[in-house]
Structures are given as structure tokens and as C-alpha cells.
Protein backbone atom coordinates (compact mmCIF):
# COMPACT_ATOMS: atom_id res chain seq x y z
CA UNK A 1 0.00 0.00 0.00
CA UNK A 2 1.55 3.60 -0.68
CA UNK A 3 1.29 6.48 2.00
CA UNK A 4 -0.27 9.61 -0.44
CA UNK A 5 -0.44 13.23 0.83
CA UNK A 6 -2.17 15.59 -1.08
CA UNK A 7 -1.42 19.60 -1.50
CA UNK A 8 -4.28 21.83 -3.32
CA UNK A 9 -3.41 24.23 -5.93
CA UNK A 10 -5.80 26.98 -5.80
CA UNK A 11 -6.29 30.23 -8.38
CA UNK A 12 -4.95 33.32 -8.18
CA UNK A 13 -8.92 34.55 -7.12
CA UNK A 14 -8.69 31.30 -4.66
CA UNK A 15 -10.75 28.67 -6.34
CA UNK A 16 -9.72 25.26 -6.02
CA UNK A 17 -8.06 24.32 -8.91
CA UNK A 18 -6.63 21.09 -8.11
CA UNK A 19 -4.58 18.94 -5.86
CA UNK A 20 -0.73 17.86 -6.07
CA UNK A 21 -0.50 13.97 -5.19
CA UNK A 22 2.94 13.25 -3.15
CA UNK A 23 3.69 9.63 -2.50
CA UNK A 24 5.77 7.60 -0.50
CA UNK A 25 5.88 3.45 -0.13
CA UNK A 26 4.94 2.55 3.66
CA UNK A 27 7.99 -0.19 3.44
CA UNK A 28 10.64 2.86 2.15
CA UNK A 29 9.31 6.08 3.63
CA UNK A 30 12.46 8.08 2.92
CA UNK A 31 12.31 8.09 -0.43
CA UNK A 32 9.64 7.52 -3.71
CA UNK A 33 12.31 5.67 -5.31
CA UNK A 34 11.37 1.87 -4.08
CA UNK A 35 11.90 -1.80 -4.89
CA UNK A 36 11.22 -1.97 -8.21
CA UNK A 37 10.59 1.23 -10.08
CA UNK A 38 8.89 -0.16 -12.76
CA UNK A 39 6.33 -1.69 -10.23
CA UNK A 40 6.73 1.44 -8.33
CA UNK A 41 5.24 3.61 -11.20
CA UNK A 42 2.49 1.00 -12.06
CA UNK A 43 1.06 1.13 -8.57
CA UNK A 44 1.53 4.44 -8.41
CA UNK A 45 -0.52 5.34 -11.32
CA UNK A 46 -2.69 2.64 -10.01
CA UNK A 47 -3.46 3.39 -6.76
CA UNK A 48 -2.85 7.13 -6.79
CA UNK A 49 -5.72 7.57 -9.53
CA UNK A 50 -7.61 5.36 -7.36
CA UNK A 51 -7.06 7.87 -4.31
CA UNK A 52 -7.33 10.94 -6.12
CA UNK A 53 -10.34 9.81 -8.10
CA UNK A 54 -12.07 9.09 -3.89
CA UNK A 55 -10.65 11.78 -2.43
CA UNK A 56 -10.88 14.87 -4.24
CA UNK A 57 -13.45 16.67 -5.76
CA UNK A 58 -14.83 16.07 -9.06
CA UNK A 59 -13.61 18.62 -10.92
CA UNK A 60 -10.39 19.04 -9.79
CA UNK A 61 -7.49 18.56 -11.65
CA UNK A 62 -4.69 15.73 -10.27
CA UNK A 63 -1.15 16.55 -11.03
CA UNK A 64 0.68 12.70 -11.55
CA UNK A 65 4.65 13.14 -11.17
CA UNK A 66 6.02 11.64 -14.56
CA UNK A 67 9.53 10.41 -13.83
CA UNK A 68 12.32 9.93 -17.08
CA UNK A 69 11.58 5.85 -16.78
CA UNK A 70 8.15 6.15 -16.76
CA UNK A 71 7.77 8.51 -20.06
CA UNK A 72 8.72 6.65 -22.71
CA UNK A 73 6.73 3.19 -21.30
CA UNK A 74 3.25 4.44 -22.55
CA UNK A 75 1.82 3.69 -19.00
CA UNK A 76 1.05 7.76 -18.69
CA UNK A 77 -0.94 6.81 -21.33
CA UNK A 78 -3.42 4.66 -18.64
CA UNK A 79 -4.73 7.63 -17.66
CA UNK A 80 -7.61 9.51 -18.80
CA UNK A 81 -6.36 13.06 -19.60
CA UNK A 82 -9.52 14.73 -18.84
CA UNK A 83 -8.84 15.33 -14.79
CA UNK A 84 -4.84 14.49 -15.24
CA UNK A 85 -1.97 16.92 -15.49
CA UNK A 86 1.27 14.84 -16.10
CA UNK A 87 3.82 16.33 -14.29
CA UNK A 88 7.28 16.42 -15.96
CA UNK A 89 10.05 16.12 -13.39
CA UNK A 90 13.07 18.28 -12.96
CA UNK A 91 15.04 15.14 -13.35
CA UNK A 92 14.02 14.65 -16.88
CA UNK A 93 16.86 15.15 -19.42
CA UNK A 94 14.96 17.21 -22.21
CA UNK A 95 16.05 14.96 -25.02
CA UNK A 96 14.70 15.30 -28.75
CA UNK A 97 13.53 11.78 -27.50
CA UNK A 98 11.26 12.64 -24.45
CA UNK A 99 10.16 16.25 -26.54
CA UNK A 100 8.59 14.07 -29.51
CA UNK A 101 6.91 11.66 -26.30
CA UNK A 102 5.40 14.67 -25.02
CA UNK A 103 4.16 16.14 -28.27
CA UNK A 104 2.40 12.95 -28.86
CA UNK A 105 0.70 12.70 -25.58
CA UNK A 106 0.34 16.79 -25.41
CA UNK A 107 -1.84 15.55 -29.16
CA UNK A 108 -3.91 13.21 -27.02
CA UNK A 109 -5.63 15.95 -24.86
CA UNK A 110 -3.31 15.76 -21.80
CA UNK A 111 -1.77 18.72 -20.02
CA UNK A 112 1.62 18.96 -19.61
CA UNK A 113 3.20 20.73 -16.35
CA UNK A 114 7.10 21.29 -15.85
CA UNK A 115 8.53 21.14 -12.53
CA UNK A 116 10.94 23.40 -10.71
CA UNK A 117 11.62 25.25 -13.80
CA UNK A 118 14.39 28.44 -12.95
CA UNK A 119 15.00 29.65 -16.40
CA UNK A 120 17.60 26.59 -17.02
CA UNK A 121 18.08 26.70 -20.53
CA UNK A 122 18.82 23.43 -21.32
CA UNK A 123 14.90 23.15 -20.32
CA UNK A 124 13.92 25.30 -23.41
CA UNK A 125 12.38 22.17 -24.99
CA UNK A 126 10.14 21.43 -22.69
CA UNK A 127 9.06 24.83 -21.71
CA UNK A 128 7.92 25.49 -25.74
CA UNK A 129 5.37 22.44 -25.22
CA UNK A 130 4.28 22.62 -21.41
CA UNK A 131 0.85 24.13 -20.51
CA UNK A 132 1.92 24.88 -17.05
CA UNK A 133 5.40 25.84 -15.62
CA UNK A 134 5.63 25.44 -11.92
CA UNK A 135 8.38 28.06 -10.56
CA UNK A 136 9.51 27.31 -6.39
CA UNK A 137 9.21 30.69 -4.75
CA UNK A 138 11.99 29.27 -2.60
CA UNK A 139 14.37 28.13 -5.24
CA UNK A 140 16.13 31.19 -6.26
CA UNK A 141 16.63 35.28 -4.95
CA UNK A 142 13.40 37.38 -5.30
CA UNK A 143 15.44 39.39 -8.25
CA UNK A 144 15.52 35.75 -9.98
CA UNK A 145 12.31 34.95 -9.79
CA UNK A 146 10.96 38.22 -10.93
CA UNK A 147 12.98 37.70 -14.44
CA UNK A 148 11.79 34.27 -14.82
CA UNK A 149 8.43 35.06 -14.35
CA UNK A 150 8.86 38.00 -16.42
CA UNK A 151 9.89 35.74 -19.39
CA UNK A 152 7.53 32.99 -18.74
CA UNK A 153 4.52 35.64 -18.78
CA UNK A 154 5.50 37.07 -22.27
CA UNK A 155 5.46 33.78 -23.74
CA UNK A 156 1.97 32.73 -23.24
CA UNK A 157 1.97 29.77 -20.32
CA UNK A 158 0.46 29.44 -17.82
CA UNK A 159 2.07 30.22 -14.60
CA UNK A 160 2.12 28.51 -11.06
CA UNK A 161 4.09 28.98 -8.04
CA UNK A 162 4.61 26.50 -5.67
CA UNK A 163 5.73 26.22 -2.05
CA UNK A 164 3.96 29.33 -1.08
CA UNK A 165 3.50 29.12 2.07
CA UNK A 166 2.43 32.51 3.87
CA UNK A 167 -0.68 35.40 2.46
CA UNK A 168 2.24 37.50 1.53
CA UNK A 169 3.88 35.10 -0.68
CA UNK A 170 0.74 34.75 -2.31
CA UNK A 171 0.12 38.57 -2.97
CA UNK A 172 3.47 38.80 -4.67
CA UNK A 173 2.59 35.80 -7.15
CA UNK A 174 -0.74 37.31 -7.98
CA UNK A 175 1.31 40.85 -8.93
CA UNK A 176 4.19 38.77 -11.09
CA UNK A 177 1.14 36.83 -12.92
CA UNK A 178 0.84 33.73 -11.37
CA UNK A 179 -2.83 32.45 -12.34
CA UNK A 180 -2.20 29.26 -9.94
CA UNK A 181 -0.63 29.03 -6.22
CA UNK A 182 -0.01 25.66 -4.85
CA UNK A 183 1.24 25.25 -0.71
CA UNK A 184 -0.21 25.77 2.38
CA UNK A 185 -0.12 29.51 2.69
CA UNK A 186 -3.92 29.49 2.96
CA UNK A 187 -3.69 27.52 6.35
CA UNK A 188 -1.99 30.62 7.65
CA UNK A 189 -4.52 33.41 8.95
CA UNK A 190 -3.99 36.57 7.18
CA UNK A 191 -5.07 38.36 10.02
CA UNK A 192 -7.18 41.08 10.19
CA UNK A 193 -7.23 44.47 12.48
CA UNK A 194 -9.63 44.73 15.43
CA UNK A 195 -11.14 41.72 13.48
CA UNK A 196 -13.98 39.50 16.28
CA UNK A 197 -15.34 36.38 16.34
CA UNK A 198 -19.28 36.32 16.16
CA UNK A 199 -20.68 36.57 18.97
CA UNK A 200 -22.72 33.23 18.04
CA UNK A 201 -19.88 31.62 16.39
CA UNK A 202 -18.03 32.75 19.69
CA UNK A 203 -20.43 30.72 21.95
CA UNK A 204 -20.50 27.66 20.34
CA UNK A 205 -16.79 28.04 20.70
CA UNK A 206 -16.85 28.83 24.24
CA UNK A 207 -19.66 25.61 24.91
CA UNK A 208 -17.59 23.39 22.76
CA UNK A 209 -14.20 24.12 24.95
CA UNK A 210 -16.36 24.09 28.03
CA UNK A 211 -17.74 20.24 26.65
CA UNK A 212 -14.07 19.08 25.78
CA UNK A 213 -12.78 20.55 29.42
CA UNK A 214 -13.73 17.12 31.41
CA UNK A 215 -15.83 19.20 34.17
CA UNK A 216 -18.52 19.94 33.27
CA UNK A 217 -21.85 21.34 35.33
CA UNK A 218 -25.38 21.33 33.78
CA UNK A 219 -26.64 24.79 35.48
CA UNK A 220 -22.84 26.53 33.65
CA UNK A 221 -23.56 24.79 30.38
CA UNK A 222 -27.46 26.13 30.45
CA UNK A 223 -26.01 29.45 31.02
CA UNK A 224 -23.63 29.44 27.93
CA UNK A 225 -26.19 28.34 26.22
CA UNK A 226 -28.42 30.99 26.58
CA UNK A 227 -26.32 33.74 25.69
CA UNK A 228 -27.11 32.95 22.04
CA UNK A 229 -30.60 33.13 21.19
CA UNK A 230 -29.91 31.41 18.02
CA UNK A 231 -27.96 28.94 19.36
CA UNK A 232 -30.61 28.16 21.98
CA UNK A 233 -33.37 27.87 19.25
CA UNK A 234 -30.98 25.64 16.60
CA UNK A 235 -30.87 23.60 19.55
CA UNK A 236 -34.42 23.08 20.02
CA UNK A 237 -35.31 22.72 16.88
CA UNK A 238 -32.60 19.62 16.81
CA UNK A 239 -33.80 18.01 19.79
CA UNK A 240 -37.40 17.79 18.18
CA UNK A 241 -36.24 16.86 14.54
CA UNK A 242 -36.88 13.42 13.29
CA UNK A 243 -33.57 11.98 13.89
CA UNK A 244 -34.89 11.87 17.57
CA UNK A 245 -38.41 11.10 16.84
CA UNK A 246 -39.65 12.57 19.77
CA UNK A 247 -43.04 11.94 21.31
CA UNK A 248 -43.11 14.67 24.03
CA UNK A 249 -42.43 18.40 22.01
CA UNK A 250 -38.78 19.44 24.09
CA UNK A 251 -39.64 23.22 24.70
CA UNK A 252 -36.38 24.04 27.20
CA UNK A 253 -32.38 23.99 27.15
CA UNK A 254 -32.45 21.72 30.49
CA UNK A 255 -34.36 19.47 28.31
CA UNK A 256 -32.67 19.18 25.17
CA UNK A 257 -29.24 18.96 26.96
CA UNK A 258 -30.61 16.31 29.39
CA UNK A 259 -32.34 14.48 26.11
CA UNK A 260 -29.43 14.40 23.31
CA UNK A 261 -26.81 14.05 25.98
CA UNK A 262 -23.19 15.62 26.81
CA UNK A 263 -21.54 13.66 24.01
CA UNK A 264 -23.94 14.35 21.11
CA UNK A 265 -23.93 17.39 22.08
CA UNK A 266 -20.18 18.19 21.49
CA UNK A 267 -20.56 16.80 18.65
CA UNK A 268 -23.24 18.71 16.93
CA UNK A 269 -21.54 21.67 17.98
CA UNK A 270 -18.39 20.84 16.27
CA UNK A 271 -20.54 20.29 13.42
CA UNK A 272 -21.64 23.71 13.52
CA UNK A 273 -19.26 25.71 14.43
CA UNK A 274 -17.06 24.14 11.29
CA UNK A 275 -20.01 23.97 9.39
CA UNK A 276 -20.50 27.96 9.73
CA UNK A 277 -17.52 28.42 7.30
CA UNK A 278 -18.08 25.67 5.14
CA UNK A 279 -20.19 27.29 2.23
CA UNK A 280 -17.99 30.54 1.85
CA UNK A 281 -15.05 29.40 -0.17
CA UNK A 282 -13.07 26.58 -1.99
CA UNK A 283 -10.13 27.65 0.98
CA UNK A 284 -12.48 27.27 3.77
CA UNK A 285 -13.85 24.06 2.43
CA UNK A 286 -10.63 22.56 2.07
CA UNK A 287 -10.02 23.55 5.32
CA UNK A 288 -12.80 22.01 7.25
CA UNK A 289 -11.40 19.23 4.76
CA UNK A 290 -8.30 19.11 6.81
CA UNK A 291 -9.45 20.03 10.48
CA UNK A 292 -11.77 16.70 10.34
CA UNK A 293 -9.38 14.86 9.19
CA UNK A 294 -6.67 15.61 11.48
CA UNK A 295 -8.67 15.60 14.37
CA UNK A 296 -10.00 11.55 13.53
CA UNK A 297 -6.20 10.76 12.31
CA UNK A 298 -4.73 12.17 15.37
CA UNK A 299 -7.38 10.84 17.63
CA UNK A 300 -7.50 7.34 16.29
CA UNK A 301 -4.01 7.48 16.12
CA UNK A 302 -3.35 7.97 20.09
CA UNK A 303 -6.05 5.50 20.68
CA UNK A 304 -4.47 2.70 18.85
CA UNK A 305 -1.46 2.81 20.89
CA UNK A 306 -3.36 3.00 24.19
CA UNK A 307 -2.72 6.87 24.72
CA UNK A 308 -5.24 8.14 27.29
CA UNK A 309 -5.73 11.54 26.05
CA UNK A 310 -7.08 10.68 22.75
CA UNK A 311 -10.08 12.86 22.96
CA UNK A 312 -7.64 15.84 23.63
CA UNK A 313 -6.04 15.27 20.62
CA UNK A 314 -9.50 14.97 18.39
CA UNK A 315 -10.30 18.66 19.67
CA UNK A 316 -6.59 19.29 19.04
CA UNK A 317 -7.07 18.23 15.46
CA UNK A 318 -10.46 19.65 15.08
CA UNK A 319 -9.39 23.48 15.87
CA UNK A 320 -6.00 23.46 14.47
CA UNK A 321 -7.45 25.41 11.31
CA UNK A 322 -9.85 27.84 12.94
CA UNK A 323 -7.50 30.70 12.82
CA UNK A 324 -7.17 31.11 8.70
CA UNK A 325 -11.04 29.88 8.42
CA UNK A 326 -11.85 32.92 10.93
CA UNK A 327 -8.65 35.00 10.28
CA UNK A 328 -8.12 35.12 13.78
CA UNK A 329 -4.84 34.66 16.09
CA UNK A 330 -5.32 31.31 18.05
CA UNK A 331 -4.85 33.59 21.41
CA UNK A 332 -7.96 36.13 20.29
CA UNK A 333 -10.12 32.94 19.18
CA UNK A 334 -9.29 31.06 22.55
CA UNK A 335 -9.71 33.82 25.14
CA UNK A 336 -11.93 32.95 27.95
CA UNK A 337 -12.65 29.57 26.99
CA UNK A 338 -12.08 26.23 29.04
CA UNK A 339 -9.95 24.78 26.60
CA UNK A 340 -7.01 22.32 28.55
CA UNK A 341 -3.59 23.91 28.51
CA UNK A 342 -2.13 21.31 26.77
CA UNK A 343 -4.30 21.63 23.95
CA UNK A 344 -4.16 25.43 23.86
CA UNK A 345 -0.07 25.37 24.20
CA UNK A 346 0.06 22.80 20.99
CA UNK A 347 -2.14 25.70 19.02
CA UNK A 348 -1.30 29.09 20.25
CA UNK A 349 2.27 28.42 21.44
CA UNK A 350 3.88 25.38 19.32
CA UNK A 351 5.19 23.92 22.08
CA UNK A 352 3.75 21.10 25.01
CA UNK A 353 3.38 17.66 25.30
CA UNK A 354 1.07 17.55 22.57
CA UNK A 355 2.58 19.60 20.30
CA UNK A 356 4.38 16.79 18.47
CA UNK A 357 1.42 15.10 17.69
CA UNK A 358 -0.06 17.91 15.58
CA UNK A 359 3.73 18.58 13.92
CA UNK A 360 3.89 14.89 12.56
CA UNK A 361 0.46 15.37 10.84
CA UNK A 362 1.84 18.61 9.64
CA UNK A 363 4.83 16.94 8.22
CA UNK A 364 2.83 14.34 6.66
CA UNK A 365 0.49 16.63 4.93
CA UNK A 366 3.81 18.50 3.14
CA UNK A 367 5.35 14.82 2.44
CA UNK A 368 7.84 15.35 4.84
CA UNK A 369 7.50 11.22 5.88
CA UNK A 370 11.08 11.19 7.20
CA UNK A 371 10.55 13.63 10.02
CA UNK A 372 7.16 12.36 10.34
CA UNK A 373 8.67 9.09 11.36
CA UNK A 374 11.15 10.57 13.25
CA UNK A 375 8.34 12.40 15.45
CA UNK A 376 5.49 9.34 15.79
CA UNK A 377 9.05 7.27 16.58
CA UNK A 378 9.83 8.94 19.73
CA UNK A 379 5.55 9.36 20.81
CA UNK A 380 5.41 5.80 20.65
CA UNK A 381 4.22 4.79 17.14
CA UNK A 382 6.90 2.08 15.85
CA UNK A 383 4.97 1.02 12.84
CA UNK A 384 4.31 3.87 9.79
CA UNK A 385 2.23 0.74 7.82
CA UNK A 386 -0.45 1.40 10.48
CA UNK A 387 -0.26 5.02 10.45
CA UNK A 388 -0.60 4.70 6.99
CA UNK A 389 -3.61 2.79 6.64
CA UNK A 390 -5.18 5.41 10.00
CA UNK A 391 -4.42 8.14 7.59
CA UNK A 392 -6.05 6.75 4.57
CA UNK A 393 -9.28 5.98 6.37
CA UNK A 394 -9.41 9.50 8.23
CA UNK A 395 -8.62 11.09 4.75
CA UNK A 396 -11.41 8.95 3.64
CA UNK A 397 -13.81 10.25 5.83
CA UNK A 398 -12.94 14.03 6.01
CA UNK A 399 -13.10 13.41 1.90
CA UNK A 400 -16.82 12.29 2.21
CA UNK A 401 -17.55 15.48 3.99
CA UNK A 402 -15.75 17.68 1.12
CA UNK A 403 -17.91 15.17 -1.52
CA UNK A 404 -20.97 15.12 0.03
CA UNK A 405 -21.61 18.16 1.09
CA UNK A 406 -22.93 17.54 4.36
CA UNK A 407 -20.70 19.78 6.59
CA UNK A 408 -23.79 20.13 8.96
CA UNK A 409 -23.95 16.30 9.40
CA UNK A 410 -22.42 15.40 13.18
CA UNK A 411 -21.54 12.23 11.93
CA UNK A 412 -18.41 13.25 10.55
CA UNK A 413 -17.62 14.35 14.05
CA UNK A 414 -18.55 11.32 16.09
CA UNK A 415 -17.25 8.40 14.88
């Protein structure tokens, strides 16, 4: 089984575009290289259409690495080229060879992306035939990559930076041309002045932490409750909906929270508060995308080694992207809630006993398996074949959210 990651490539006006498939084989994590490479490349294709094809929305594209062994075996050729971009590695030779190969298949309707390009001339073949030409922000000086993209916008192609990784990054592709922006920069808050929470997106906040805190005491939680009218009447209106099939109408708070119970209760609340941002943009979708899932991996994680605080780390996992979906510091969004410290040190500080926890996911999510490894090693996790197949069925699930389209439904939250 191979270990995929996925990284979305969004537009410059921050529609999902696509995703970026890395891989890794759970026996070799260090490297994509693995026992056989011409196996390697057949599962790969394989399995990672397979994944991308369950995991990703319909109409976004799937970038497929192309390595120089793989070209010239008419196995890209497997593919469909209607949701495909084959990805041309920077380890490619540019040979009048591999040019003609990608002609042909450029004839056959697929799109044809070059990697890590810099303005290397010996590239110039490739660069006359490619549809997209990915530039690394971090590759070369700022001076560099201005005249690069300068030359690359006057010839027609289009133009996509990768590894961009903070709002600012971003702004400075959009102003060199860039039509597409692939990282994580939109996982980082670009935060805005005097900027506050709602106050009824605050409360279910504040009743959520309260929930998760271990301690909790009806007459406190009916107080919460009530500071949000709308809250209070969403509520209601649950308790009496047909998934309870009620017999006796529920017409108070004491009631409802006494009826649907402490757990159910967290977990609709989740639901909502997640759900709240769900509809207002391909970013915040994929984010909800990747707070559910990192809040099951992490959780299910712990639990299969016997960890104790496994809950802890589902909330840890669950608001570790609420800061760029509200564009709020983790401090601002956290005040005055009953959140544990351990929890609230992993988010607002980077630092605690759970803190490594959320930095392995992190590291898995950019590819990064080696440190990844490195970080479940030490927590306790000796075997990456079962974190592997952990992620896979969390990514699964959060997926089915993204798919579906049912970010109110708590059963993405509960199980």
C-alpha cells in the first residue's frame, strides 16, 4: 500500500483548482524511489488515480509526477487526460527523445506541467510544449524569480508557483502573474485588524471548549447556552427533529441537553461551528477538509497505541485550522474559553506535550515522511504501515464530507 499526501493548488482569485499527489511506499518512507521502479510507477498510477479519483473533488485537476523511466513506457498513457496533469520532473533530461513523447501525448488531450523550472536553458524544450510551468518561490533570490516570471509571462503559459507558504507570498505571485498558487499559505490566517469572532460563532466556541474541558456542570452549560438566542433555538429545533423522533415536544435547554446528551452534544456543535464556514469558499472548504481529518487521524491514532488523552487530541485536530477559516490569532479565538492547557499550548504556542502530535500530521500533509517518522518514533508509534492505513481511512472520511456536502452532518464528528 503507498502512503499519499495531497497539496491543493488553488487560483490566483482562490478557487480550487486542483490537488498535487505526493507519495511515499509505507515499506521505504524516505524516499519515492522503491523496490522496483517499474512496479513502483504502475502502482503508483494505479493506486494514486484510485485515491485521487475518492478523495478529491470532481472537478479538480490531479497533477501525476512523470519520472524519465516512466515517459517513454506508454503507461502515462493509462490515464484519462480529462482530470490528469502529467507532471514532468526536474530530473528529466529534455532529449529530442522525451520532446517528440510529449508532443504525442500533449496531441492526445493531456496537459503537460514542468517542474521546478528556474530559467535553465537546457529546459527550453520542454518549456515550448508545457501548458503549465511550476516556478519554487523558494528556489532562487526574489530578483531571480521576478525575471523568470517576467519571461515565462510574455510567452503565453500558464504560470504557477509553488511552495507558497504565507498570504504574503501569495500577494506577490498574484502581482508577477501567477494564475495558480499551490502550498499551504492558505492555512496561515492573514489576520485582520480589530477583526472579532461572532458573537454566536463565539459561543458555540466557548460551549464546545467548556464540553471538551472534562468538568462539566449542567446549570454553567445552560447558562452558555443561553447567551445565544440562536444557538438556543438551533438547539431546540434539533432536539425535536426526526432523527430523535420525539413523542413529548422538548420546549427548554435543560431538556434538550438532558435528552441528546453531553456527548452528542459536542458533537453537533463541532458540526456547527465548522459547518458555519463551510459554504464561503473553496479555501475554507478545504479547510474544514483538513481540520476533520486531522482531528479523527490524530485521535484514532493515540487510541491505537493506548494513549489516554485521545479525545484531547480529536479537539486538538479539530481546531487546528480555525485561525485562517476565521482570520483570527489562536490567542484572540481562545480567550476565555475552558480549553485544557495542553491543547491550547500545541495551538497558540507550538510547544507542550502535545505539540508533536499535531507537527507529525503537519509533516505528513507537506510529504515530509522522514521527520514524520522521526516524530510518531519517539511518541510511541513504531509502525508507519499502520499510520498509513489510520491516515487513509481518516482522509477517507474528512473526503466524504468535502464530496458530500454535508458539513452540517455530526456524523463526521462522532465516529
Amino acid at each position: 500500500m503507498l502512503f499519499f499526501a495531497r497539496q491543493p493548488i488553488f487560483t490566483a482569485r482562490g478557487n480550487l483548482y486542483g490537488y498535487g499527489l505526493l507519495f511515499r511506499d509505507q515499506f521505504n518512507l524516505t524516499a519515492a524511489n522503491i523496490r522496483n521502479q517499474s512496479q513502483a510507477t504502475s502502482e503508483i498510477i494505479v493506486d494514486g488515480i484510485a485515491f485521487a479519483s475518492s478523495h478529491t473533488a470532481p472537478h479538480a485537476k490531479v497533477f501525476i509526477n512523470i519520472p524519465d523511466d516512466l515517459l517513454r513506457t506508454g503507461i502515462p498513457e493509462s490515464i484519462s487526460p480529462g482530470r490528469c496533469v502529467l507532471e514532468i520532473l526536474e530530473t528529466v533530461p529534455c532529449t529530442r527523445e522525451n520532446v517528440e513523447v510529449l508532443r504525442h501525448l500533449k496531441s492526445q488531450g493531456y496537459t503537460l506541467a514542468l517542474d521546478d523550472y528556474t530559467g535553465q536553458p537546457d529546459m527550453e524544450g520542454f518549456v515550448e510544449i508545457a501548458d503549465i510551468v511550476k516556478v519554487d518561490l523558494r528556489s532562487a533570490s526574489a530578483e531571480q524569480l521576478s525575471q523568470v516570471s517576467r519571461a515565462l509571462r510574455h510567452r503565453g503559459v500558464t504560470m504557477l508557483a509553488e511552495k507558497v507558504e504565507s498570504s504574503e507570498e501569495a500577494h506577490w505571485a498574484r502581482e508577477n502573474g501567477y494564475e495558480l498558487l499551490q502550498g499551504f499559505y492558505f492555512q496561515r490566517p492573514e489576520l485582520i485588524s480589530a477583526k472579532r469572532l461572532a458573537p454566536d460563532a463565539h459561543t458555540k466556541l466557548r460551549v464546545l471548549c467548556y464540553l471538551m474541558s472534562g468538568n462539566v456542570k449542567l446549570q454553567k452549560l445552560q447558562m452558555l447556552l443561553s447567551h445565544s438566542p440562536q444557538l438556543a433555538l438551533r438547539l431546540l429545533n434539533f432536539a425535536n427533529s426526526v432523527a430523535f423522533s420525539v413523542t413529548t415536544r422538548i420546549d427548554s435547554i435543560k431538556q434538550a441537553i438532558a435528552f441528546i446528551g453531553l456527548d452528542r452534544l459536542c458533537r453537533w456543535l463541532a458540526a456547527m461551528l465548522i459547518a458555519d464556514q463551510f459554504h464561503t469558499s473553496d479555501t475554507a472548504r478545504e479547510l474544514t477538509t483538513i481540520c476533520i481529518f486531522r482531528a479523527h487521524f490524530l485521535r484514532n491514532t493515540a487510541a491505537f497505541i493506548g494513549r489516554p488523552y485521545a479525545e484531547q487530541l480529536f479537539a486538538l485536530g479539530l481546531f487546528s485550522t480555525l485561525d485562517a477559516m476565521y482570520h483570527m490569532s489562536f490567542e484572540d479565538l481562545l480567550a476565555r474559553t475552558s480549553l485544557s492547557e495542553d491543547v491550547r499550548n500545541a495551538l497558540t504556542r507550538k510547544e507542550g506535550c502535545f505539540y508533536p502530535w499535531l507537527n507529525a500530521v503537519l509533516c505528513l500533509e507537506a510529504g515530509n515522511v522522514d521527520e514524520a517518522r522521526r516524530i510518531f518514533g519517539g511518541l510511541g508509534v513504531q509502525h508507519m504501515g499502520d499510520v498509513v492505513k489510520i491516515y487513509r481511512a481518516a482522509m477517507t472520511l474528512a473526503t466524504n464530507l468535502h464530496l458530500d456536502d454535508k458539513a452540517d452532518d455530526a456524523h463526521y464528528f462522532s465516529n
